[in-house]
C-alpha atoms as a PDB file:
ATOM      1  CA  UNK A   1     107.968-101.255-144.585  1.00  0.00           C
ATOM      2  CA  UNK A   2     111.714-101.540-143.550  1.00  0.00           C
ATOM      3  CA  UNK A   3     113.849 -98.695-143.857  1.00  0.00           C
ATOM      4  CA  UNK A   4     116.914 -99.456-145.590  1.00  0.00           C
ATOM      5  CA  UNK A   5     120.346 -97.957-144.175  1.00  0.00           C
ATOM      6  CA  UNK A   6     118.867 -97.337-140.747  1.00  0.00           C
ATOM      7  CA  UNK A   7     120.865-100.056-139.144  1.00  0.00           C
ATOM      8  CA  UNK A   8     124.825-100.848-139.789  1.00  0.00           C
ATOM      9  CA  UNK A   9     126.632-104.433-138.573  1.00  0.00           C
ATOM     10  CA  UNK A  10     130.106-103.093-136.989  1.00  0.00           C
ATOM     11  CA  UNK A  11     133.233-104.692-138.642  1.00  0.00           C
ATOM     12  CA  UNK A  12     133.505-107.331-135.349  1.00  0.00           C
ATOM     13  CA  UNK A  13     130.155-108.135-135.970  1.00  0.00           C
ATOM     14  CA  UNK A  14     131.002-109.256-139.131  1.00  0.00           C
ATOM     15  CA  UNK A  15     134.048-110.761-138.748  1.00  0.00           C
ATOM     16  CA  UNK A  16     132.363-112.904-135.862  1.00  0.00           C
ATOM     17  CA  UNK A  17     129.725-113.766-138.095  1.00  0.00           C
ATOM     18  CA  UNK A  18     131.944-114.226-141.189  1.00  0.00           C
ATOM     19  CA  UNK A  19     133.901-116.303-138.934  1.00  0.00           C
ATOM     20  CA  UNK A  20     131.314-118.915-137.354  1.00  0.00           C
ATOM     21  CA  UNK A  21     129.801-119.682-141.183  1.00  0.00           C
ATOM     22  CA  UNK A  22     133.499-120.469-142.697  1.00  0.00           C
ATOM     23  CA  UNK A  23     134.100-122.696-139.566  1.00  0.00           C
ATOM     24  CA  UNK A  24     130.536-124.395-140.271  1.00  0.00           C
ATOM     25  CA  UNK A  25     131.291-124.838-143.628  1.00  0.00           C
ATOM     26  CA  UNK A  26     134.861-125.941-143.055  1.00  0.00           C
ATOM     27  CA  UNK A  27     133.689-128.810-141.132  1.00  0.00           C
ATOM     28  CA  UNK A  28     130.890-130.192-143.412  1.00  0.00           C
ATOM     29  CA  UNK A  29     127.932-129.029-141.113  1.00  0.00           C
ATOM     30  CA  UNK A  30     126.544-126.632-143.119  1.00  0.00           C
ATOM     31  CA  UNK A  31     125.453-128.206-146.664  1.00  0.00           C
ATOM     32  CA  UNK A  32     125.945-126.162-149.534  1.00  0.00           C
ATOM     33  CA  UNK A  33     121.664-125.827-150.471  1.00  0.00           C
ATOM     34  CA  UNK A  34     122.075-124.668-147.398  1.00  0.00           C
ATOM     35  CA  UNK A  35     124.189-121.563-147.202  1.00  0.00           C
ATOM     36  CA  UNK A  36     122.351-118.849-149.101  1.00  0.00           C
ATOM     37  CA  UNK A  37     119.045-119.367-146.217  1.00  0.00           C
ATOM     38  CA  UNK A  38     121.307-119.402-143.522  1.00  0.00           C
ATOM     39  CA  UNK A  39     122.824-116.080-144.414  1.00  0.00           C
ATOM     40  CA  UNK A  40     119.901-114.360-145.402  1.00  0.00           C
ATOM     41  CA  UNK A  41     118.606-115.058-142.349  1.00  0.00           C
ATOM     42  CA  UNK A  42     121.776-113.896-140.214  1.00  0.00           C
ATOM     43  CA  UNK A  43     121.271-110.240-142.276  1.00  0.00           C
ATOM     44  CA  UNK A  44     117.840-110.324-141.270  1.00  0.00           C
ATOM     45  CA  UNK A  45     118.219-111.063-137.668  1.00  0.00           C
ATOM     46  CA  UNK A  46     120.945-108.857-137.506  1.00  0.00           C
ATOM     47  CA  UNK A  47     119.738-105.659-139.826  1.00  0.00           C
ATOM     48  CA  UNK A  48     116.215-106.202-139.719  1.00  0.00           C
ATOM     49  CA  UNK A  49     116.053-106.174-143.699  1.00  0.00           C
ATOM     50  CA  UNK A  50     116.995-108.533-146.271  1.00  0.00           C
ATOM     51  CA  UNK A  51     118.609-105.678-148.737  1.00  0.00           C
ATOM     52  CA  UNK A  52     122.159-105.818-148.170  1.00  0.00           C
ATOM     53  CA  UNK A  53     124.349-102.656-149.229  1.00  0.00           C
ATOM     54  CA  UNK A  54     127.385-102.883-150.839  1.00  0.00           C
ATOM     55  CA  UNK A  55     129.922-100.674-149.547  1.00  0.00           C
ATOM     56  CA  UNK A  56     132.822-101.589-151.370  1.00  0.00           C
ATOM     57  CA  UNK A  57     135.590-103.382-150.480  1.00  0.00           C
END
């Protein structure tokens, strides 16, 4: 069982992350069927669950 809110991605992180998948998609190497897998599985590898929180803006 994974317990949710145990582990936080800092705001660089993020904005690495963020960063890398808007350049891939930018340059037509990441096709759009594509994009919802490939970011579930960044929030996995990087959380260790799939839930993702929303904190707001």
């Amino acid at each position: 069982m994974e317990d949710e809110g145990t582990c936080a991605v800092t705001a660089l992180d993020f904005q690495v992350i963020r960063s890398a998948f808007r350049k891939l998609v930018a340059q037509g190497l990441l096709p759009e069927d594509g994009r919802i897998s490939l970011v579930e599985r960044l929030v996995k590898d990087l959380t260790g669950t799939t839930t993702v929180a929303d904190r707001g803006q």
